[in-house]
N, C-alpha and C. Protein backbone atom coordinates (compact mmCIF):
# COMPACT_ATOMS: atom_id res chain seq x y z
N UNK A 1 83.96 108.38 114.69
CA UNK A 1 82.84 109.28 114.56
C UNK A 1 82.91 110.03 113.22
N UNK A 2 81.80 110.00 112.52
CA UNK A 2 81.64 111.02 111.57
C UNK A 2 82.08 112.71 111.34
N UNK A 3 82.98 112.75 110.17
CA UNK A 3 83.39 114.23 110.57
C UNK A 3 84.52 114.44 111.39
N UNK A 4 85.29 113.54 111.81
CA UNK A 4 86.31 113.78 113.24
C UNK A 4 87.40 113.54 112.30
N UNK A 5 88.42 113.96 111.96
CA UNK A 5 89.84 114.40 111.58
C UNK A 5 90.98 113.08 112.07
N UNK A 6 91.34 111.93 111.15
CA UNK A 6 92.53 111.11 112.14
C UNK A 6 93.70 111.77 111.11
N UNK A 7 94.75 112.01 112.01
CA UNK A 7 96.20 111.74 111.47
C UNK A 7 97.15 110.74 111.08
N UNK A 8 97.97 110.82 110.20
CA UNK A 8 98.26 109.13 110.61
C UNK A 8 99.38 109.10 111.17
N UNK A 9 99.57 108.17 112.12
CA UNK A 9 100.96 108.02 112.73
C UNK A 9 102.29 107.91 111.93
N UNK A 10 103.04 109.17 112.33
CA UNK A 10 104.52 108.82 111.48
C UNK A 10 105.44 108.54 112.46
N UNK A 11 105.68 107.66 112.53
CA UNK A 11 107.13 107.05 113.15
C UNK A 11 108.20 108.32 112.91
N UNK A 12 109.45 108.16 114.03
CA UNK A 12 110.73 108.81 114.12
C UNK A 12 111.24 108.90 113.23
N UNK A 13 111.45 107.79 112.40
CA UNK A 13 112.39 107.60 111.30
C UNK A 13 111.49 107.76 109.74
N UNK A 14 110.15 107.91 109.82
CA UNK A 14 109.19 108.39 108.65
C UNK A 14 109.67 110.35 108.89
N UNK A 15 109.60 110.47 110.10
CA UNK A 15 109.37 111.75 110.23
C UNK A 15 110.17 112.62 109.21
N UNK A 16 111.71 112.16 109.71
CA UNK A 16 113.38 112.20 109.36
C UNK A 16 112.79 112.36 108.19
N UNK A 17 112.16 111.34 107.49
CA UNK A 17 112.19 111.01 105.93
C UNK A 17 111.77 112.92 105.51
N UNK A 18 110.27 112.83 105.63
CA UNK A 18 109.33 114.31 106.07
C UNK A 18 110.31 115.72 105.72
N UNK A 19 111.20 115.53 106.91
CA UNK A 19 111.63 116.42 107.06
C UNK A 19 112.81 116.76 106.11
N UNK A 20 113.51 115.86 105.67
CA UNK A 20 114.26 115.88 104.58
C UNK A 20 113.20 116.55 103.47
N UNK A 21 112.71 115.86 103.17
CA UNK A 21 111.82 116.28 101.89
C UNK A 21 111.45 118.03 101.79
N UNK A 22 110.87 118.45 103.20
CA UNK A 22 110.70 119.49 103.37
C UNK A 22 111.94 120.51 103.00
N UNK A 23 113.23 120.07 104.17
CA UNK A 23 114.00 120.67 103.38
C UNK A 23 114.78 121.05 102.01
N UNK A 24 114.16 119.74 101.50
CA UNK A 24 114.68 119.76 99.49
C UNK A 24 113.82 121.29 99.04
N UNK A 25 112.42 120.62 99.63
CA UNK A 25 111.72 122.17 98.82
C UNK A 25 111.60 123.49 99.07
N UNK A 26 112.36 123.49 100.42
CA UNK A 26 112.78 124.88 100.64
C UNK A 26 114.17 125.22 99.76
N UNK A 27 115.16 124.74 99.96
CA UNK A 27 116.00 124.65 99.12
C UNK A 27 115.79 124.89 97.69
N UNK A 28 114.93 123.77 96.72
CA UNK A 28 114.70 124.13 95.81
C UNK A 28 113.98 125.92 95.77
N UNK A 29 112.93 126.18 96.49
CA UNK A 29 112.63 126.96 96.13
C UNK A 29 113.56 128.32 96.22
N UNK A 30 114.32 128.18 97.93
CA UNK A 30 115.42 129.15 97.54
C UNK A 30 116.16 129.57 96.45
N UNK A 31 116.68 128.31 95.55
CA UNK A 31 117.47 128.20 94.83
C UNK A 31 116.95 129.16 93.38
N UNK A 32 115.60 128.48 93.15
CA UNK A 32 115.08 129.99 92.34
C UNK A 32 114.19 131.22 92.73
N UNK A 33 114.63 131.38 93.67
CA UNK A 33 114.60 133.12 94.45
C UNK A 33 113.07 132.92 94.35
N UNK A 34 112.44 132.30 94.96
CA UNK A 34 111.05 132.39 95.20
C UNK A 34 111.13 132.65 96.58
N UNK A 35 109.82 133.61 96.99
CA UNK A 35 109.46 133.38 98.52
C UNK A 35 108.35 132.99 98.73
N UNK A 36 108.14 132.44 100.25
CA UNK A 36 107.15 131.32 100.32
C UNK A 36 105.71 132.25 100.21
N UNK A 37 105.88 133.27 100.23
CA UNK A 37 104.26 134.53 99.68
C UNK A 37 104.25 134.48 98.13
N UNK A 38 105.59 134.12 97.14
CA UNK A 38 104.88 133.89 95.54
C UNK A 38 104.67 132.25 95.35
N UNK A 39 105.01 131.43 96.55
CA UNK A 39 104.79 130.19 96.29
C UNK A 39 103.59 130.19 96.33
N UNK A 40 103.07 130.97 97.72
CA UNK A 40 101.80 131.00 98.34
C UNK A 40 100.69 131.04 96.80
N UNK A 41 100.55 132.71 96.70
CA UNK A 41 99.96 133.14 95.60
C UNK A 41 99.83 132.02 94.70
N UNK A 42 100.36 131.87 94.23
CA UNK A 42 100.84 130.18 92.77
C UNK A 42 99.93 128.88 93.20
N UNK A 43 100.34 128.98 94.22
CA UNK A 43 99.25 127.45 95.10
C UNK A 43 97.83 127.89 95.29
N UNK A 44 97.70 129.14 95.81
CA UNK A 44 96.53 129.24 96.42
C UNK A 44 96.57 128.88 98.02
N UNK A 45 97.75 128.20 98.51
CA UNK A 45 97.68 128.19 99.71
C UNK A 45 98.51 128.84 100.68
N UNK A 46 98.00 128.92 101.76
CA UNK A 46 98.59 130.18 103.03
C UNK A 46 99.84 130.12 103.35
N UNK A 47 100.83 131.17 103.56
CA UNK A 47 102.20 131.15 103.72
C UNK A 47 102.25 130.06 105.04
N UNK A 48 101.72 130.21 105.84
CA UNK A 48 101.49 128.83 107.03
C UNK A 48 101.47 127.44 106.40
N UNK A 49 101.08 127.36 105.64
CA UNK A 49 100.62 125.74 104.94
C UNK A 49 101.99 125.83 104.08
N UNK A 50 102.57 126.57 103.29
CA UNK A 50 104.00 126.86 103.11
C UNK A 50 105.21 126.62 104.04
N UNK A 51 105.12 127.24 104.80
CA UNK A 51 106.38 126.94 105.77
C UNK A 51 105.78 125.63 106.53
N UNK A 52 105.12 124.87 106.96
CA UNK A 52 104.71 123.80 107.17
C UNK A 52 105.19 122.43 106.16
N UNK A 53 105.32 122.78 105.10
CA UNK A 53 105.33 122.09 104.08
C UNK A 53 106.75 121.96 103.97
N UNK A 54 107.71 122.98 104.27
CA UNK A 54 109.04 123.45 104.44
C UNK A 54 109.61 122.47 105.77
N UNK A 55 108.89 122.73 106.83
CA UNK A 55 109.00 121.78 107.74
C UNK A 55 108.80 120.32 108.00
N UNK A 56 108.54 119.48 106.66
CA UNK A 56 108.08 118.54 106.78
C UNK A 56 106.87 117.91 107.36
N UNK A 57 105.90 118.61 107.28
CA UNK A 57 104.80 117.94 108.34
C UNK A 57 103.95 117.36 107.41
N UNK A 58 103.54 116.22 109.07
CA UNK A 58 102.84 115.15 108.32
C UNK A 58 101.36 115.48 107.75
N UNK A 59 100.87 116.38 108.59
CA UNK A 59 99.38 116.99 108.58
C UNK A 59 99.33 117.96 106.90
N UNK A 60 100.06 118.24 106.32
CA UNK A 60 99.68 118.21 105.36
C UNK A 60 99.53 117.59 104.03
N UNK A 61 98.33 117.53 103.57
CA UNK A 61 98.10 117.03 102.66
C UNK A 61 99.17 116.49 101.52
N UNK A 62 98.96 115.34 100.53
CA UNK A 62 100.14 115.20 99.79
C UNK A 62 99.58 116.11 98.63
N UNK A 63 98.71 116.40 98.55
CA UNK A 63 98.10 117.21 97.18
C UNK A 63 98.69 118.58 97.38
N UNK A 64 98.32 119.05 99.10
CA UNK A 64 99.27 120.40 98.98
C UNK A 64 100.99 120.48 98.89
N UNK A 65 101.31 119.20 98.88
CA UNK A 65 103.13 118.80 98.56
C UNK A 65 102.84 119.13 97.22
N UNK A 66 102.25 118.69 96.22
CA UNK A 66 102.42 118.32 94.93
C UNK A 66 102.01 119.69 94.68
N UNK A 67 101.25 120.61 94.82
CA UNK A 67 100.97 121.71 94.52
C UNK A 67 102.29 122.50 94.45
N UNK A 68 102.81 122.83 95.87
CA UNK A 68 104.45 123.25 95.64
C UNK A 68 105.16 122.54 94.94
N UNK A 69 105.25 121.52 94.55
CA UNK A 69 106.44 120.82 93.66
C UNK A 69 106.19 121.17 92.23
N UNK A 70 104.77 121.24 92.01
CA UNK A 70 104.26 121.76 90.59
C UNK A 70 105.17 123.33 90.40
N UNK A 71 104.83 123.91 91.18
CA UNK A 71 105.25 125.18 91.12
C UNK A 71 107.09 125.29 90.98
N UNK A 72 107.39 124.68 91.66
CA UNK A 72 108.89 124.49 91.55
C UNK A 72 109.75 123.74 90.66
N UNK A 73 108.43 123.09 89.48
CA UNK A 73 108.69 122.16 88.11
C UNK A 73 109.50 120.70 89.02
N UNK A 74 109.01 120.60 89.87
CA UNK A 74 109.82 118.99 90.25
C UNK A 74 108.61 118.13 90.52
N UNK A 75 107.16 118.03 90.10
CA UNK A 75 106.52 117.47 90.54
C UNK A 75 106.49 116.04 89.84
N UNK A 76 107.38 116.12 88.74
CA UNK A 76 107.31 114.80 88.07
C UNK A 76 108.09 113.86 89.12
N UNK A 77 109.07 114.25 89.82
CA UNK A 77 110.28 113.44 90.67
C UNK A 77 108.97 112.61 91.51
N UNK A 78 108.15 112.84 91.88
CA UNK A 78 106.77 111.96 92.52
C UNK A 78 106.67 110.37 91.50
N UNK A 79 106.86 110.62 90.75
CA UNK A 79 106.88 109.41 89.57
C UNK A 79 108.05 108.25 89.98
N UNK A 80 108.99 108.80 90.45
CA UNK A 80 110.30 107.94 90.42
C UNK A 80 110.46 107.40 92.13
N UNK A 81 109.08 107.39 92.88
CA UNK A 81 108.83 107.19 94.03
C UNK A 81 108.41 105.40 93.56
N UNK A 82 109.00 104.87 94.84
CA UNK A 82 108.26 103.07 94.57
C UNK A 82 108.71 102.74 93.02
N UNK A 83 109.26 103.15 92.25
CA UNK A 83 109.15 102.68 90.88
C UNK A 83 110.51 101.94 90.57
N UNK A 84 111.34 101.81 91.51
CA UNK A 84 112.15 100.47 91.59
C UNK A 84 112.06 99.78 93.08
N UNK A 85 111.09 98.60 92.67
CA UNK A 85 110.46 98.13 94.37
C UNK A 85 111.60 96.89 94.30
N UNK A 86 112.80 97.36 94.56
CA UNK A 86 114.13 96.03 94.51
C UNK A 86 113.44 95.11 95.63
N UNK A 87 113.02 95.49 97.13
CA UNK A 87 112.42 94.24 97.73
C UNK A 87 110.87 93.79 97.22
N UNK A 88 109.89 94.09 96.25
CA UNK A 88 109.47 93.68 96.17
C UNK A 88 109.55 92.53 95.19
N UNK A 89 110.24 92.69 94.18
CA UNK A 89 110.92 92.14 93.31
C UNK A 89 111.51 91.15 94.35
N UNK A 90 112.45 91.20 95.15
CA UNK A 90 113.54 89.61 95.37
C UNK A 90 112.23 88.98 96.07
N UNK A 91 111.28 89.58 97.34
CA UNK A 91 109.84 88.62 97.04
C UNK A 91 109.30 87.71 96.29
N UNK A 92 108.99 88.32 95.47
CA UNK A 92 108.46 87.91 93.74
C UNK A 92 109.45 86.52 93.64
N UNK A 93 110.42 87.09 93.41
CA UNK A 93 111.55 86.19 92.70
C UNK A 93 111.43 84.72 93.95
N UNK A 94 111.61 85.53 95.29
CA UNK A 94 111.78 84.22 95.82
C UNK A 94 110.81 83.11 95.99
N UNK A 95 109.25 83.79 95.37
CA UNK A 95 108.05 82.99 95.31
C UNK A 95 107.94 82.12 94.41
N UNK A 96 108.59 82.49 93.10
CA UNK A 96 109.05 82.21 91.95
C UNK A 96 109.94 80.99 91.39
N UNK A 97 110.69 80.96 92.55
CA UNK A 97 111.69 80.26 92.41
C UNK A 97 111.21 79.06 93.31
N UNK A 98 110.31 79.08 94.29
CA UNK A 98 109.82 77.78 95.14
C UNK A 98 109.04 77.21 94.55
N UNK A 99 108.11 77.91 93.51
CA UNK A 99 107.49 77.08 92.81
C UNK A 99 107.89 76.23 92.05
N UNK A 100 109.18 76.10 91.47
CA UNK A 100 109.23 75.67 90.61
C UNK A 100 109.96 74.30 91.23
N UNK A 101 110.47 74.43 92.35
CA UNK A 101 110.62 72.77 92.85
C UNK A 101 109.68 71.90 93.20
């Protein structure tokens, strides 16, 4: 239906992933004495959507991830995501290599 909100399903072990992440950027942000009300301010978004973000959840946006990571100068580390695809590569390779018999 038009207008109706889907989530997307994260698996147990996506979640884990989530939640790690969350905890890096609490961490990071601990680490330079920020609290999640000057993260807030900086983003524009609500200390809720902050500690959410802290918690790994899936429901938020990746734009509001990248917003905190901007703020915390790590938003480039988003770059070094997928950018060594080792299985997509031995794929490749193994397509590569059948052709040629």
């Amino acid at each position: 239906m038009p207008g109706e909100k889907r989530s997307a399903i994260v698996f147990p072990k996506n979640q884990k992933v989530l939640s790690q992440l969350g905890e890096n950027i609490k961490l990071a942000r601990k680490r330079r004495n920020y609290t999640q009300t000057l993260i807030s301010e900086r983003t524009g978004l609500s200390r809720l959507t902050i500690r959410r973000i802290e918690q790994g959840d899936a429901k938020v946006s990746m734009g509001h991830y990248v917003a905190v990571l901007g703020v915390l100068g790590l938003v480039e580390d988003l770059v070094k995501v997928a950018s060594d695809d080792e299985l997509g590569r031995k794929l490749q390779d193994i397509k590569l290599l059948s052709k040629q018999k």
